[in-house]
C-alpha atoms as a PDB file:
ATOM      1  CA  UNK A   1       0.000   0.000   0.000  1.00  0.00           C
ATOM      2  CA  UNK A   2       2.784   2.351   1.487  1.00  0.00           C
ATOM      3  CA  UNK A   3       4.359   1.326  -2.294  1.00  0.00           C
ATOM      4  CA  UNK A   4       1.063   3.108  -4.047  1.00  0.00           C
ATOM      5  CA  UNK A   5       1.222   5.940  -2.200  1.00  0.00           C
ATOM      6  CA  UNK A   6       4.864   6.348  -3.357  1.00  0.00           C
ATOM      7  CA  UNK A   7       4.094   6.040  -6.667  1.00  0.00           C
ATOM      8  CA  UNK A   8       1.491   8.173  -6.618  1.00  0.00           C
ATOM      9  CA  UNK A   9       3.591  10.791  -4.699  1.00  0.00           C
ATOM     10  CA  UNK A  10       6.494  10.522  -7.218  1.00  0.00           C
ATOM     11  CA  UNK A  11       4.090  10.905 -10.496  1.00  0.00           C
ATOM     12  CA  UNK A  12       2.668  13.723  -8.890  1.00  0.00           C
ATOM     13  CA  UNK A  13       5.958  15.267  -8.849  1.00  0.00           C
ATOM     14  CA  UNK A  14       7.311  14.628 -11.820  1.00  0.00           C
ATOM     15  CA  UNK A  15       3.452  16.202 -13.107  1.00  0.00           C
ATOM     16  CA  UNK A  16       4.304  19.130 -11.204  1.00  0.00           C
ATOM     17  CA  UNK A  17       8.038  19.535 -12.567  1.00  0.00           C
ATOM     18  CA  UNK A  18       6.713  19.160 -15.805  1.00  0.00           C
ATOM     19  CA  UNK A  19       3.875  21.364 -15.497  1.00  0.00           C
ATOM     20  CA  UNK A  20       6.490  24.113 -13.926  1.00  0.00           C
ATOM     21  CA  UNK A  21       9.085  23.602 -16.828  1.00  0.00           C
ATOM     22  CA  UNK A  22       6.123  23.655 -19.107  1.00  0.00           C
ATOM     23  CA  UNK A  23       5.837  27.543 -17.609  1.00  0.00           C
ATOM     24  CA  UNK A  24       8.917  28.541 -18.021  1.00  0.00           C
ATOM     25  CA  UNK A  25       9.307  27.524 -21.341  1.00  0.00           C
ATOM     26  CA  UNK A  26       6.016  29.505 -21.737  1.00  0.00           C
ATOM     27  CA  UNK A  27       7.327  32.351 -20.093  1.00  0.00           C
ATOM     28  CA  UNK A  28      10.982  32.488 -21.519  1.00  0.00           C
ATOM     29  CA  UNK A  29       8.988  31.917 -24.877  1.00  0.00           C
ATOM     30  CA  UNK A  30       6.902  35.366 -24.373  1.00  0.00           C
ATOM     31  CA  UNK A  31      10.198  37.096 -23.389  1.00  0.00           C
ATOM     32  CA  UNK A  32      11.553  36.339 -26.393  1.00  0.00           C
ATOM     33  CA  UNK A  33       8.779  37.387 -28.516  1.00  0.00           C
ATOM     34  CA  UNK A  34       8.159  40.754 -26.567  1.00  0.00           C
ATOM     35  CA  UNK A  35      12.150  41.339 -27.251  1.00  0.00           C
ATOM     36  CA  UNK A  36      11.649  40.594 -31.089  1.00  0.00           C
ATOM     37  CA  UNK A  37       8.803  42.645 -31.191  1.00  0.00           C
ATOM     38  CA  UNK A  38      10.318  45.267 -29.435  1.00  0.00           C
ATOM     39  CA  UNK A  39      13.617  45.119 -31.755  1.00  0.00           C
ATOM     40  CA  UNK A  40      11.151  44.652 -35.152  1.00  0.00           C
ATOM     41  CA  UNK A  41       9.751  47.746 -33.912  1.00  0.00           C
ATOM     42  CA  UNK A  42      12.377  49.813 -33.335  1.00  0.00           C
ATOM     43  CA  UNK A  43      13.880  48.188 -36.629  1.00  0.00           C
ATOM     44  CA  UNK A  44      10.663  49.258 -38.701  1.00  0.00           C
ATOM     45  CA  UNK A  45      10.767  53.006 -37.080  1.00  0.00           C
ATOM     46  CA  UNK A  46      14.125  53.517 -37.861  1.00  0.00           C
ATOM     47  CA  UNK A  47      13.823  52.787 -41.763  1.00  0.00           C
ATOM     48  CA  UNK A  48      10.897  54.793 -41.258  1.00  0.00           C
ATOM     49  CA  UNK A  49      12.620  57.845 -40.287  1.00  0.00           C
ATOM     50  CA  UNK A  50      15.314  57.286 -42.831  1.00  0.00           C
ATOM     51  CA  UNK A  51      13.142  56.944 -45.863  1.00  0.00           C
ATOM     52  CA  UNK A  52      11.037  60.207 -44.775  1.00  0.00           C
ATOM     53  CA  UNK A  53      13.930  61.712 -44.241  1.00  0.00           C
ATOM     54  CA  UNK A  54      14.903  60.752 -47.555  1.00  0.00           C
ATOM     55  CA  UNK A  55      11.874  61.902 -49.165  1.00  0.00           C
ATOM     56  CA  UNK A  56      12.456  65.309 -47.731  1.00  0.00           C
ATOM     57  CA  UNK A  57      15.196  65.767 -48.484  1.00  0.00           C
ATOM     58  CA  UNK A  58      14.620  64.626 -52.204  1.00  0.00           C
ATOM     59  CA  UNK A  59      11.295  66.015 -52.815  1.00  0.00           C
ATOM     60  CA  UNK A  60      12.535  69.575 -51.289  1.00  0.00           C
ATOM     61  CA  UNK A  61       9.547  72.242 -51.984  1.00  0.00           C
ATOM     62  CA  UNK A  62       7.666  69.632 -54.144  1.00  0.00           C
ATOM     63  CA  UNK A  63       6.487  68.058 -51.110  1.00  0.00           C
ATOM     64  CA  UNK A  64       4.955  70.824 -49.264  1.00  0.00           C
ATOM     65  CA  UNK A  65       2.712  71.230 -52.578  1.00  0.00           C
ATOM     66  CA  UNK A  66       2.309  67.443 -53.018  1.00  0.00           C
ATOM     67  CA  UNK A  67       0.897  67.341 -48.850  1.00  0.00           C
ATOM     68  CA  UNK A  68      -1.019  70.539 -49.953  1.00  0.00           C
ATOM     69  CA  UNK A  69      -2.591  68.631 -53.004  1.00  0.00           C
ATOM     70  CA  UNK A  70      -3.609  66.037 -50.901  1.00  0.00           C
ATOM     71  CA  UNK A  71      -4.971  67.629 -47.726  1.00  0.00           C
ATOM     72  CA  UNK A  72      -7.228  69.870 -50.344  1.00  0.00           C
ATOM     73  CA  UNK A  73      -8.167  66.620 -52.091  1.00  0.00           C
ATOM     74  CA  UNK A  74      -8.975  64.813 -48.648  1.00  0.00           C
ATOM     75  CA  UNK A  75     -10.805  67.447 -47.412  1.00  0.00           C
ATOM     76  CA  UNK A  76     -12.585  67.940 -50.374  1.00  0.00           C
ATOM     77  CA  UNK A  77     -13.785  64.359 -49.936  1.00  0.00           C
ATOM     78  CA  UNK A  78     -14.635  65.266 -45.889  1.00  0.00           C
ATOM     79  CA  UNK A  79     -16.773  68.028 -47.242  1.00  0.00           C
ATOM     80  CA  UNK A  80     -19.335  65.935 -49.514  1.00  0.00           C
ATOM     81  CA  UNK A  81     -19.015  62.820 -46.939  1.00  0.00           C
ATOM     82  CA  UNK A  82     -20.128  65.450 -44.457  1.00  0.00           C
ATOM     83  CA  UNK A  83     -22.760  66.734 -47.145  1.00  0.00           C
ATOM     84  CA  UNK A  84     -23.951  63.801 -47.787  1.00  0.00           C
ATOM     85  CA  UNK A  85     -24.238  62.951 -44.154  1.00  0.00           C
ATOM     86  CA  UNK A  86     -26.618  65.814 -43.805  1.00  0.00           C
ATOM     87  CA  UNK A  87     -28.685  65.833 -46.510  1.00  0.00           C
ATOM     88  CA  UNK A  88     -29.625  61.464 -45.300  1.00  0.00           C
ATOM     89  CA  UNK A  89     -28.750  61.325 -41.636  1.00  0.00           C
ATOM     90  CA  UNK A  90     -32.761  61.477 -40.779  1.00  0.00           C
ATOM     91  CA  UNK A  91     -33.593  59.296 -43.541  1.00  0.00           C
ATOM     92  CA  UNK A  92     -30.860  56.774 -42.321  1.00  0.00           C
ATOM     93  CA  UNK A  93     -31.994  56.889 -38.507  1.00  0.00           C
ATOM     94  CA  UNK A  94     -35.479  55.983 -39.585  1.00  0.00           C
ATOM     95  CA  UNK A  95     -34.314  53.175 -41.956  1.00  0.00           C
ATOM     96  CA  UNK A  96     -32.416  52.327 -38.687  1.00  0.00           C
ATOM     97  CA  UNK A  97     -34.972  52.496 -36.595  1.00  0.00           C
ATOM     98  CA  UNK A  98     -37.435  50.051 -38.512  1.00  0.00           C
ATOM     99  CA  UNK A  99     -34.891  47.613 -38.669  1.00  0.00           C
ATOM    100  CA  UNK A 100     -34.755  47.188 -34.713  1.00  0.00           C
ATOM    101  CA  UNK A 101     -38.203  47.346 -34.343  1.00  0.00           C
ATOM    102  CA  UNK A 102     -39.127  44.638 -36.921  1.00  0.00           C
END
């Protein structure tokens, strides 16, 4: 009987050191992927920085006009979204609000 017990005793250890190795691995495995992350990240800013630097420096005065182009164009855009948005906004509640209540 006393023999069982031991048995049982030991495989419950050796569960336990597995299940506690198990966690480390886990844990060392996150470390390791929050460190690559962290390094991809830093990686990915970095060429970032370089290539709009680059583009700065290469487009000169063209890109001030090119990010004026594009903020008109974009807000152009915003303005009939926002049009648009207030010439249907009632109509699109009440479409709304016969959906829920069907």
């Amino acid at each position: 009987m006393n023999e069982i017990f031991q048995n049982l005793i030991d495989a419950d250890a050796r569960a336990r050191k597995l299940y506690e190795d198990a966690e480390a691995y886990l844990k060392n495995t996150h470390d390791t992927i929050d460190e690559q992350k962290a390094k991809f990240i830093e990686g990915y800013r970095a060429r970032a920085l370089e290539r709009i630097a680059k583009v700065k420096e290469e487009s000169g005065e063209s890109y001030g006009e090119t990010m004026k182009t594009i903020e008109e164009k974009y807000q152009a855009l915003f303005d009939k979204l926002e049009g648009t948005y207030t010439e249907n906004h009632a109509k699109w509640e009440e479409d709304l609000f016969a959906r829920c209540i069907k």
